[in-house]
N, C-alpha and C. Protein backbone atom coordinates (compact mmCIF):
# COMPACT_ATOMS: atom_id res chain seq x y z
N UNK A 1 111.97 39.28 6.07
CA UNK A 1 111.14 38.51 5.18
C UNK A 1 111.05 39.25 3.84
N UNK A 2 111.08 38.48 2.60
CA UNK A 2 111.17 39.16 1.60
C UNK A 2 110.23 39.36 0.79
N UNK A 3 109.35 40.03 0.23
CA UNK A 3 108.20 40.35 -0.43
C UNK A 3 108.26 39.47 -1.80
N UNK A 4 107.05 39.53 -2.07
CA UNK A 4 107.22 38.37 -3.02
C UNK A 4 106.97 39.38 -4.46
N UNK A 5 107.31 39.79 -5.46
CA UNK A 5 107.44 40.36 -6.61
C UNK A 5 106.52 40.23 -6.88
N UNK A 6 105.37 41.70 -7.44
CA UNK A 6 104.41 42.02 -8.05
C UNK A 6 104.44 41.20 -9.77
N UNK A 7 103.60 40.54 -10.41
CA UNK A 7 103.97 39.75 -11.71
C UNK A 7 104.08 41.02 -12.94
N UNK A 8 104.64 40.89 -13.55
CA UNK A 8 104.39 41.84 -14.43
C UNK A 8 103.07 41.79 -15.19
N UNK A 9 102.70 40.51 -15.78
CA UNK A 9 101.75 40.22 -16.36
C UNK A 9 100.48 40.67 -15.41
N UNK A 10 99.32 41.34 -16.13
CA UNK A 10 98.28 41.49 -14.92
C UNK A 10 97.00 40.01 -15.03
N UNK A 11 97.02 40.05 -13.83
CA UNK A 11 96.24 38.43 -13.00
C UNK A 11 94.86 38.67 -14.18
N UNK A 12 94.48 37.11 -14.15
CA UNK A 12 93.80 36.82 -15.04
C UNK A 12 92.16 37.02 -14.47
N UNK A 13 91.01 37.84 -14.82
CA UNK A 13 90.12 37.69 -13.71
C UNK A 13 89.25 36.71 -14.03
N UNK A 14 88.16 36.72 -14.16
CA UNK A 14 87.15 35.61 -14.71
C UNK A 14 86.35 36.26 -13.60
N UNK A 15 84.70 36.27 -14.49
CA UNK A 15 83.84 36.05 -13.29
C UNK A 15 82.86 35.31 -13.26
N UNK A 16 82.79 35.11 -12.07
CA UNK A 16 82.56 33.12 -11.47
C UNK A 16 81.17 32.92 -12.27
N UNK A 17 80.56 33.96 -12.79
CA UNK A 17 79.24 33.39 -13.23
C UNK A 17 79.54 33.11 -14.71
N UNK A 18 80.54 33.19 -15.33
CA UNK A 18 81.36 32.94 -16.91
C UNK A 18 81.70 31.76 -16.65
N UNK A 19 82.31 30.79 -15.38
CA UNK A 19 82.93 29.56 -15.30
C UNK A 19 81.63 28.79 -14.49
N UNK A 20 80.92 29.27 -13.49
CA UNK A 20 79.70 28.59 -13.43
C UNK A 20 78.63 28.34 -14.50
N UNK A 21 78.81 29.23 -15.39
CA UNK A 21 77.98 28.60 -17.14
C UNK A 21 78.57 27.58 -17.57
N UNK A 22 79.79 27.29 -17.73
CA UNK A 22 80.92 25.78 -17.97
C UNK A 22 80.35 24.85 -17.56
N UNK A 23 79.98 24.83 -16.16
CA UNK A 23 80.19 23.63 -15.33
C UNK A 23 78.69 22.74 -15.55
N UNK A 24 78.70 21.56 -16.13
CA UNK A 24 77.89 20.41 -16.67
C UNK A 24 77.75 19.60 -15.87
N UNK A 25 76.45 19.12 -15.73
CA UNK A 25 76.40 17.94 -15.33
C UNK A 25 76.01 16.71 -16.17
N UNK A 26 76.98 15.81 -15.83
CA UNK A 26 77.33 14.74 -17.16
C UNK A 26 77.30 13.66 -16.09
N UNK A 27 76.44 12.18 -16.02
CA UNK A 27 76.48 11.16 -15.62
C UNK A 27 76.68 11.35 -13.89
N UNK A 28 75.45 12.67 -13.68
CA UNK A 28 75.55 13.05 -12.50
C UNK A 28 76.86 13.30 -11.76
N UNK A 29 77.43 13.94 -12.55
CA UNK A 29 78.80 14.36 -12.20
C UNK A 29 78.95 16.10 -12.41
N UNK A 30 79.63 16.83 -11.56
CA UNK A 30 79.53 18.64 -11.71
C UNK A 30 80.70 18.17 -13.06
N UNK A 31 81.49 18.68 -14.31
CA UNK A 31 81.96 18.63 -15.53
C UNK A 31 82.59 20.29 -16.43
N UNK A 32 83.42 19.79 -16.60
CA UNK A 32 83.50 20.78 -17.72
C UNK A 32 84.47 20.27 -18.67
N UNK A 33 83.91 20.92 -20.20
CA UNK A 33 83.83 20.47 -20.71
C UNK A 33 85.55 21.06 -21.64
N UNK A 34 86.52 20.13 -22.49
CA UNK A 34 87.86 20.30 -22.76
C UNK A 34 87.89 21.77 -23.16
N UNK A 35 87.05 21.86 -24.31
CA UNK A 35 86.65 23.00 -25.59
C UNK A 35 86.81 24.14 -24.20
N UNK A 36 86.04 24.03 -23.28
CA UNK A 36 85.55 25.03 -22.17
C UNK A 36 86.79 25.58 -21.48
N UNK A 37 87.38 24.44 -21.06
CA UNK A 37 88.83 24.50 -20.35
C UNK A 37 89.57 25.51 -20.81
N UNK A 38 90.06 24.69 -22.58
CA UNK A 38 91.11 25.19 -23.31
C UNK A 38 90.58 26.60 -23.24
N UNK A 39 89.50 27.42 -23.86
CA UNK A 39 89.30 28.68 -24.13
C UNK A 39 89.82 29.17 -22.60
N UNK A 40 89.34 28.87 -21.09
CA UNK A 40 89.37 29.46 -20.31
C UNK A 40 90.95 29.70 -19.79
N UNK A 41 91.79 28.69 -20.60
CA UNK A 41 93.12 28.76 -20.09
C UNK A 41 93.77 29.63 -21.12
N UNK A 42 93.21 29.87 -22.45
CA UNK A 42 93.52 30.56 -23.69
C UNK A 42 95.05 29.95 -24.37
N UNK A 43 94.07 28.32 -24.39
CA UNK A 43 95.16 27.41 -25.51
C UNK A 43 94.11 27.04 -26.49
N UNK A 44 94.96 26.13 -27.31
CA UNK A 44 93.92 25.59 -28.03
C UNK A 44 93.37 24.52 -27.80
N UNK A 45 92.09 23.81 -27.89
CA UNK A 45 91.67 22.43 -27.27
C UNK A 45 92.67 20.94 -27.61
N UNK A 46 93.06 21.35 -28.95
CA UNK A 46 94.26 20.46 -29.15
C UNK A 46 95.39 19.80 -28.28
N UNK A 47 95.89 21.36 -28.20
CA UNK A 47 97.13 21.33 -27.26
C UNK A 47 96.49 20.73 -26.13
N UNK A 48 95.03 21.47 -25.36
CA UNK A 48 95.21 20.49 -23.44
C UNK A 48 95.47 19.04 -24.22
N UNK A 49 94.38 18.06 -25.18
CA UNK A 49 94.01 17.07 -24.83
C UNK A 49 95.79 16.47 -25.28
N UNK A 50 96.30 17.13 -26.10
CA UNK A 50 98.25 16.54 -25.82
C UNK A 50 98.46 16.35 -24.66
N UNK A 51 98.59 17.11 -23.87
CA UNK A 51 98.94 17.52 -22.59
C UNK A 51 98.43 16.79 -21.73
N UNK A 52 97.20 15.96 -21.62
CA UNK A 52 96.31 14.95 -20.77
C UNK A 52 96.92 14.01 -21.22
N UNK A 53 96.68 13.65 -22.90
CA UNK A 53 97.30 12.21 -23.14
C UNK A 53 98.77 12.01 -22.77
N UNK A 54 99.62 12.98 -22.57
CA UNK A 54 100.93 12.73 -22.64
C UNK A 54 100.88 12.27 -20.90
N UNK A 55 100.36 12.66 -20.31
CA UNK A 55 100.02 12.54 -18.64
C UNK A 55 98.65 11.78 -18.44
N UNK A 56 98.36 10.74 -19.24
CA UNK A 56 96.85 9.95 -18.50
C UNK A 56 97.01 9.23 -17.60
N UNK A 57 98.17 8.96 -16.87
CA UNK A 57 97.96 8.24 -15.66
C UNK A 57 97.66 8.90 -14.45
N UNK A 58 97.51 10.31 -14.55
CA UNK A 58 97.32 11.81 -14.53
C UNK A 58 95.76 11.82 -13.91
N UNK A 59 95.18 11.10 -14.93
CA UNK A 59 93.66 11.61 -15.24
C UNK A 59 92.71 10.38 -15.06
N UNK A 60 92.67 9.53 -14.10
CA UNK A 60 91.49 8.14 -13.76
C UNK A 60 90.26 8.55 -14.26
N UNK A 61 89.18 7.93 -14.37
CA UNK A 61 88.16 8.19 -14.49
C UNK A 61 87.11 8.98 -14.07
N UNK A 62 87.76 8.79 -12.91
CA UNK A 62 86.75 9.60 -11.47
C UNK A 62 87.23 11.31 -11.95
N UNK A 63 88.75 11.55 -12.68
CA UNK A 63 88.68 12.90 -12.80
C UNK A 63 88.83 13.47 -14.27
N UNK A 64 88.42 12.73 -15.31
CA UNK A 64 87.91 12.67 -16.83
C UNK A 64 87.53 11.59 -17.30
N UNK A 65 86.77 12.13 -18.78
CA UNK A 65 85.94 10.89 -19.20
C UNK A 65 85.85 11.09 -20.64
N UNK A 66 85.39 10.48 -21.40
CA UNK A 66 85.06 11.30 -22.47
C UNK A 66 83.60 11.00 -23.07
N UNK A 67 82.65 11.92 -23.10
CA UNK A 67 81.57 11.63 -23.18
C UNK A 67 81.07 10.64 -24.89
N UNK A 68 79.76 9.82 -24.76
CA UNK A 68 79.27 9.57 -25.38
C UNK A 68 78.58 10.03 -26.58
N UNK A 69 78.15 9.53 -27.98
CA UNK A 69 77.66 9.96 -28.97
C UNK A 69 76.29 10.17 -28.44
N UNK A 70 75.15 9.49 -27.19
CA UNK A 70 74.31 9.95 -27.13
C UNK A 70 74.19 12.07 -26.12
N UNK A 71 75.47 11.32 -25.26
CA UNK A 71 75.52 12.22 -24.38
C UNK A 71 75.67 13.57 -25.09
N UNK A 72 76.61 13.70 -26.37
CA UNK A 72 77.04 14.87 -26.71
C UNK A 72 75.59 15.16 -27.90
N UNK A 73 74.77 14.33 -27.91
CA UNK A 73 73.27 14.57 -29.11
C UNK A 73 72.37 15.39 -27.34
N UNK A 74 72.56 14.72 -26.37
CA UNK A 74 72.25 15.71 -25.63
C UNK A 74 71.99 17.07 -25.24
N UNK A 75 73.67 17.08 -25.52
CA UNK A 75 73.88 18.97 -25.44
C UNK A 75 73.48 19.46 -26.09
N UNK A 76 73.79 18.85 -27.62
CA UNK A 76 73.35 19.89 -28.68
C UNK A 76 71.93 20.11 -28.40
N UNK A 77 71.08 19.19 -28.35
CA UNK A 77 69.71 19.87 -27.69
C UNK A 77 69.35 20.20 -26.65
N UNK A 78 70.15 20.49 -25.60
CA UNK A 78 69.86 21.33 -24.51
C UNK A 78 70.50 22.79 -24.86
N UNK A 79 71.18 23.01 -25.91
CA UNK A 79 71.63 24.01 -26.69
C UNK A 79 73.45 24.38 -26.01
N UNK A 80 73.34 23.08 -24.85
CA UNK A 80 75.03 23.59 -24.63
C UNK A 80 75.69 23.95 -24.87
N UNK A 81 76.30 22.83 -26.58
CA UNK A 81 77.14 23.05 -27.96
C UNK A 81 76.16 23.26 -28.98
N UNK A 82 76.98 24.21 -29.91
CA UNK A 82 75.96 24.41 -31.03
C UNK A 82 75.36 23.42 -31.94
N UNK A 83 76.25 22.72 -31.86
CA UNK A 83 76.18 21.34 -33.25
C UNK A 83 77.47 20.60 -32.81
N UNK A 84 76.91 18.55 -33.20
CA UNK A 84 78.65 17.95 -33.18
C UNK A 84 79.57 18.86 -34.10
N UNK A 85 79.30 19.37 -35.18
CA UNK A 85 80.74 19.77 -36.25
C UNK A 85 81.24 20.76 -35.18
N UNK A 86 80.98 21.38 -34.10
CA UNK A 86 81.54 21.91 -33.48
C UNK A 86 82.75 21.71 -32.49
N UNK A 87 82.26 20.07 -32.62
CA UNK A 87 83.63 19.12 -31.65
C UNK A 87 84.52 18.80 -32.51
N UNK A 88 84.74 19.37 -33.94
CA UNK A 88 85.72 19.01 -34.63
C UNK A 88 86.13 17.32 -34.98
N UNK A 89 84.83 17.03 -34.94
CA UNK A 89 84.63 15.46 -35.31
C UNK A 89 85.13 14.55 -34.41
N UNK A 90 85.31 14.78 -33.00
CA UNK A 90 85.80 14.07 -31.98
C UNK A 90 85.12 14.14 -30.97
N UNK A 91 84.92 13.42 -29.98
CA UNK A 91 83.36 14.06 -28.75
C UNK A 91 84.54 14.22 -27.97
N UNK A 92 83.75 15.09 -27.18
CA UNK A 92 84.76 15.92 -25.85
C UNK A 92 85.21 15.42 -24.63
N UNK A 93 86.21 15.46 -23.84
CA UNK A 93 86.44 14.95 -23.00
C UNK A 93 85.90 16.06 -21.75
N UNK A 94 85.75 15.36 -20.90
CA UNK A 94 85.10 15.86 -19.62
C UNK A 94 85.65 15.88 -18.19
N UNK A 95 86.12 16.88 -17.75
CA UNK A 95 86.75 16.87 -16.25
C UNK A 95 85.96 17.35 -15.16
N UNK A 96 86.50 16.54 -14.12
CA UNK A 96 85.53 16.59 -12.49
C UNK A 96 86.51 17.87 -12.22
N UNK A 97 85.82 18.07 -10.84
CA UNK A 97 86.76 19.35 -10.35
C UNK A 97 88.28 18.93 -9.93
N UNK A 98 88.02 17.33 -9.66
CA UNK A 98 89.49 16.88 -9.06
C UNK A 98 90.45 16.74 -10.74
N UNK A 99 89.37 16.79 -11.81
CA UNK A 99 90.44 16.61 -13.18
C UNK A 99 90.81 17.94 -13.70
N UNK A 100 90.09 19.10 -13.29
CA UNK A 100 90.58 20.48 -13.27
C UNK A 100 91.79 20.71 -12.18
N UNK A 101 91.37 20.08 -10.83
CA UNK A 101 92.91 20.52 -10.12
C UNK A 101 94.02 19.76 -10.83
N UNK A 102 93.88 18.69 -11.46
CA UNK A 102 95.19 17.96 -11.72
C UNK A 102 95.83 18.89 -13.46
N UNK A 103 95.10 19.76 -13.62
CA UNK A 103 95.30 20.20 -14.89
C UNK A 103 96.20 20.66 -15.11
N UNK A 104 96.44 21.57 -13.66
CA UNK A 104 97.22 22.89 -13.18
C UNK A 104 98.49 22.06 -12.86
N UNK A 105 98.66 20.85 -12.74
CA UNK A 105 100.25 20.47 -12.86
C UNK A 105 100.41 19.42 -14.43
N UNK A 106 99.34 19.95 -15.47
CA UNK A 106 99.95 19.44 -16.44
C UNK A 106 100.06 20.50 -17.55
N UNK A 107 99.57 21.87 -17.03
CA UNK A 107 99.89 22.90 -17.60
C UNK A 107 100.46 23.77 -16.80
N UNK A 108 101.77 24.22 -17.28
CA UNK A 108 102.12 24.92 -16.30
C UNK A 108 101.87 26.29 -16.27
N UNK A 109 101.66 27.18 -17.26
CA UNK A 109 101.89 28.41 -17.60
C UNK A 109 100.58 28.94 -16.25
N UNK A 110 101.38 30.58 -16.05
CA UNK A 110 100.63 31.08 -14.81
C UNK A 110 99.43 31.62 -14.99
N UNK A 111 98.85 31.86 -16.42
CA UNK A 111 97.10 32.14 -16.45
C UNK A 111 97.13 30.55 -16.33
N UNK A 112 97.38 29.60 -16.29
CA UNK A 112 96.82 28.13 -16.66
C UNK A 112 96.56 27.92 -14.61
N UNK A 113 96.91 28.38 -13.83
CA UNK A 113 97.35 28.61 -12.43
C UNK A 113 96.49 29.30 -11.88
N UNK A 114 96.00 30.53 -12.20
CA UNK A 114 95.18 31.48 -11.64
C UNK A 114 94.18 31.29 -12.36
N UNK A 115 93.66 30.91 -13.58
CA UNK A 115 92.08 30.24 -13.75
C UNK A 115 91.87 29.47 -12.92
N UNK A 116 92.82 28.50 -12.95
CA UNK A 116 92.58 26.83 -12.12
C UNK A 116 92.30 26.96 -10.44
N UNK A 117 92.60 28.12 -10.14
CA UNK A 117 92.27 28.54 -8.45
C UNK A 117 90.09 29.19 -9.03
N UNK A 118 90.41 30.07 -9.81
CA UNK A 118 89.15 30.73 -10.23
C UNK A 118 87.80 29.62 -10.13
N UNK A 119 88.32 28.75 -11.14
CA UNK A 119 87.52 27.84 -11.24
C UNK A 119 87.15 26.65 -10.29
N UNK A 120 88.09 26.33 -9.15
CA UNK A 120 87.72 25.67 -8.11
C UNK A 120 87.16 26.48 -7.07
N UNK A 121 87.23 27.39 -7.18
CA UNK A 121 86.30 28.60 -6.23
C UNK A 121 84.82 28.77 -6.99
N UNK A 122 84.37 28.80 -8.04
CA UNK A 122 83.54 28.44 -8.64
C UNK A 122 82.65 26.70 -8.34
N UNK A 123 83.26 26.09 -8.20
CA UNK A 123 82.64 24.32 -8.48
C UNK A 123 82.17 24.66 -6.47
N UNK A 124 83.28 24.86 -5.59
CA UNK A 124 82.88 25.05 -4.18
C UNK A 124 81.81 26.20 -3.84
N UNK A 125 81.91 27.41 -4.68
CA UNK A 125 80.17 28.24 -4.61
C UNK A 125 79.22 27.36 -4.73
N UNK A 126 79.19 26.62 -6.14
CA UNK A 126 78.06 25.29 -6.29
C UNK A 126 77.69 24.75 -5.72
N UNK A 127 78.83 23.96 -4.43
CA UNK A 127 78.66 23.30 -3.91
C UNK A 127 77.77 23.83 -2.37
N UNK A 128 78.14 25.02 -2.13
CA UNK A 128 77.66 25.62 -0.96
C UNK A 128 76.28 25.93 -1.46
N UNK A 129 75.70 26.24 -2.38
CA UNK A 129 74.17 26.61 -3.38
C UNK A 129 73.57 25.26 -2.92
N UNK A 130 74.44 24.10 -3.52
CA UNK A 130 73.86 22.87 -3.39
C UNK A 130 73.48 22.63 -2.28
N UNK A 131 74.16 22.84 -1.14
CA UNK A 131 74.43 22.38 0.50
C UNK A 131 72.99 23.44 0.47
N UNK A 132 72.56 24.70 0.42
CA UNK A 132 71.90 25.51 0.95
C UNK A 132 70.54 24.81 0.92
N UNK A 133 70.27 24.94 -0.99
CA UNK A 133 69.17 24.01 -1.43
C UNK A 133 68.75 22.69 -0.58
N UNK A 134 69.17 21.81 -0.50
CA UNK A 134 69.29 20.77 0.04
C UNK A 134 68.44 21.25 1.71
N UNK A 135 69.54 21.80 2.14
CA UNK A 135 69.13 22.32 3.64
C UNK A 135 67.47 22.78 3.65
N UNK A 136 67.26 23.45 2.80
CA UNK A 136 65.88 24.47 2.90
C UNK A 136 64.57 23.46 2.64
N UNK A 137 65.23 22.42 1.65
CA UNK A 137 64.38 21.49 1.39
C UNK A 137 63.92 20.33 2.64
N UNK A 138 65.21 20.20 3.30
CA UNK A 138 64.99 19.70 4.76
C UNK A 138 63.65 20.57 5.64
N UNK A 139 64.17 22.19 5.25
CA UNK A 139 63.00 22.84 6.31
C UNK A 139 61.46 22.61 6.26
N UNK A 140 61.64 22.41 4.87
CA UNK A 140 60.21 22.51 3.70
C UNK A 140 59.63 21.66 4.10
N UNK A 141 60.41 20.30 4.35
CA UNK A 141 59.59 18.84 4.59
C UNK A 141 59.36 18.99 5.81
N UNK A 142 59.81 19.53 6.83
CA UNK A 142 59.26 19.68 8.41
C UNK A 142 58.17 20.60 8.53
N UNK A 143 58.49 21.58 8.15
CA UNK A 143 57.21 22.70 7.94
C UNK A 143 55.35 21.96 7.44
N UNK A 144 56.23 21.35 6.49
CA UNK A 144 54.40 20.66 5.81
C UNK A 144 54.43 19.72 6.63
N UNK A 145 55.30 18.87 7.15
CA UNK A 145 54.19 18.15 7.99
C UNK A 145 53.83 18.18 9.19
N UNK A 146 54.34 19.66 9.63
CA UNK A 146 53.57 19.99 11.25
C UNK A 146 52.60 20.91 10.81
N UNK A 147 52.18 21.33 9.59
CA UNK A 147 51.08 22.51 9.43
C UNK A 147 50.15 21.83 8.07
N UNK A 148 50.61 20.49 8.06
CA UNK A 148 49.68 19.72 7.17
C UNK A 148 49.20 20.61 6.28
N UNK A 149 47.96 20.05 6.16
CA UNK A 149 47.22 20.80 4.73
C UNK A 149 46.83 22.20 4.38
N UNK A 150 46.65 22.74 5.73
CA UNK A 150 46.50 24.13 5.71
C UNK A 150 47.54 25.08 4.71
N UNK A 151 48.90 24.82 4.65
CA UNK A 151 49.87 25.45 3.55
C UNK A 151 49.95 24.85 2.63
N UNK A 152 48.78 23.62 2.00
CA UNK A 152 49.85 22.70 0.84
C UNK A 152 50.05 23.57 -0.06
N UNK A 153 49.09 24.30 -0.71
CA UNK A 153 49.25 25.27 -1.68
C UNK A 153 50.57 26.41 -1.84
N UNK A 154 51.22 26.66 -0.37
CA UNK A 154 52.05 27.66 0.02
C UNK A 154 53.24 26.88 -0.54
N UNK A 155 53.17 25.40 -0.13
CA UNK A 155 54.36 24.41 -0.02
C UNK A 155 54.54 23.91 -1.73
N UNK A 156 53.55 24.20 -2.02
CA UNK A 156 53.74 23.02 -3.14
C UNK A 156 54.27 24.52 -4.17
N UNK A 157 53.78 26.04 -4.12
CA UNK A 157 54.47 26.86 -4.84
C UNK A 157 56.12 27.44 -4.74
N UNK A 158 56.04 27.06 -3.54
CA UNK A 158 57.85 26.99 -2.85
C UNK A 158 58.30 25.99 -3.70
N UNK A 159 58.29 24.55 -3.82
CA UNK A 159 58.71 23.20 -4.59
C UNK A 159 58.78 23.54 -5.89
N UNK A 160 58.27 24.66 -6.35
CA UNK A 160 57.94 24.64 -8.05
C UNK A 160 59.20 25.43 -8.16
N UNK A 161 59.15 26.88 -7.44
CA UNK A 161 60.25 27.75 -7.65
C UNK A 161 61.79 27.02 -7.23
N UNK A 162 61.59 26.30 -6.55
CA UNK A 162 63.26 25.50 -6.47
C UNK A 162 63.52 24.69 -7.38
N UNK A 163 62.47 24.41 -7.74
CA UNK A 163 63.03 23.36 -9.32
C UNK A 163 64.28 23.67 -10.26
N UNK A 164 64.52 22.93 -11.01
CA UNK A 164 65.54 23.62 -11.84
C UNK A 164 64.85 23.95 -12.99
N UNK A 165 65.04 25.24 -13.99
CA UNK A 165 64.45 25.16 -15.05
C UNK A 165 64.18 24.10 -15.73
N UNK A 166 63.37 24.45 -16.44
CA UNK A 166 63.34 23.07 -18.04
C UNK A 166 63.78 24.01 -19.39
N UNK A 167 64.55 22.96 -19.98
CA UNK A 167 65.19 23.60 -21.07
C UNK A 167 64.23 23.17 -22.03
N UNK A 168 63.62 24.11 -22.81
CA UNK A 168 62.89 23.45 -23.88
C UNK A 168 63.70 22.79 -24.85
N UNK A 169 63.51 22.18 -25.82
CA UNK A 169 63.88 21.19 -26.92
C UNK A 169 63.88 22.16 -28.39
N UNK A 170 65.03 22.73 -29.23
CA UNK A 170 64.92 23.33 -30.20
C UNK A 170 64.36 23.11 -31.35
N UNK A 171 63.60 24.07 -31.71
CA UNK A 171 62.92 23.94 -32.88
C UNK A 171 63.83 24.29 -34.04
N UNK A 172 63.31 23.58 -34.95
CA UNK A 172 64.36 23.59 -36.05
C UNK A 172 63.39 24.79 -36.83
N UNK A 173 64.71 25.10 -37.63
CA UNK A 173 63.78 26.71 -38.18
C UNK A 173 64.09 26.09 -39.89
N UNK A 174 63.00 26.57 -40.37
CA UNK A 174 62.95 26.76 -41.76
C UNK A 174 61.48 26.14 -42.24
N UNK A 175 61.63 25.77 -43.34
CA UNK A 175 59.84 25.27 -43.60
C UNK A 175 60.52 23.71 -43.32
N UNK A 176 58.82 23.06 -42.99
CA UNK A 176 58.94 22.14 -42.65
C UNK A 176 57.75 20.97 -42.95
N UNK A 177 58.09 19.89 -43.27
CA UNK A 177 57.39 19.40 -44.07
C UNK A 177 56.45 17.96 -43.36
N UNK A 178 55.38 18.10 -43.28
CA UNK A 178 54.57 17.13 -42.43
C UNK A 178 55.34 15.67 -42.08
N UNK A 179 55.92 15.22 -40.98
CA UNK A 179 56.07 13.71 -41.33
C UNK A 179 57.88 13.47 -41.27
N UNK A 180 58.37 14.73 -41.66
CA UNK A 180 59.96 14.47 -41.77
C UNK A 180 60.69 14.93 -40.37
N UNK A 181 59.75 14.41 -38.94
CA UNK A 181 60.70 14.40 -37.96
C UNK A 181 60.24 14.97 -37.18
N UNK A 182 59.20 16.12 -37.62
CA UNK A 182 58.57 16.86 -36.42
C UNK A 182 57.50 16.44 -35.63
């Protein structure tokens, strides 16, 4: 049996909590976002969305999209993206995890290969977080209602800490003038 040749190039690492910051949820969908992709594959966002359009029969809906003018006024105030001028005057397109696996046969190059494993090992951690959450919340609801009221207080501070944060809403900095928006 023949060994398979060490690459010369050294493997690309990523760590999963750099590609779990990526991953969006957009129209209740897990997402990431082109801009996100391209940097993580180290092209330019240009080049993927060539590379999709030249292959969209490639890419159904279910595994890209391209988000909305409200959706992307979203981010910017959840502080996702800095500002639209940052989308280069185009809103972004958006891939499921099944539009990240299909990526990896429309790019071929071998960091474009070994992110694309990185990053589906990433979306399936999520998914096992998700599965966990979910589960505990099952326990939570059995627990309170065989020990009723005696823990609500115990129960209801458990419910708070599983929440997901809240992102506050950015304040705009500079002076500001009664009436113009604030």
């Amino acid at each position: 049996m023949a060994k398979k040749k060490p690459s010369k190039k050294a493997a690309v690492r990523l760590p999963v909590d750099r590609i779990e910051k990526k991953i969006l949820l957009v129209r209740e969908q897990k997402v990431m976002l082109d801009r996100d992709l391209a940097e993580l594959y180290g092209v330019a966002t240009i080049a993927l969305r060539q590379q999709v359009k030249r292959n969209l029969n490639r890419f159904p809906e279910d595994f890209m999209f391209q988000i909305s003018a409200d959706e992307a006024e979203a981010m910017v105030s959840q502080s996702v993206i800095p500002s639209r001028r940052s989308l280069g005057g185009s809103l972004p397109y958006v891939f499921t995890q099944e539009g990240v696996a299909m990526l990896s046969s429309v790019l071929r190059s071998e960091r474009a290969v070994e992110v694309n494993i990185q990053i589906m090992r990433a979306f399936v951690k999520l998914r096992e977080l998700l599965g966990t959450h979910q589960e505990l919340a099952r326990k939570l609801d059995a627990m309170e209602q065989k020990y009723d009221h005696q823990f609500k207080v115990v129960f209801d501070a458990i419910r708070k800490l599983m929440e997901p944060p809240l992102i506050p809403k950015k304040r705009r900095i500079g002076f500001h003038v009664p009436g113009d928006g604030e």
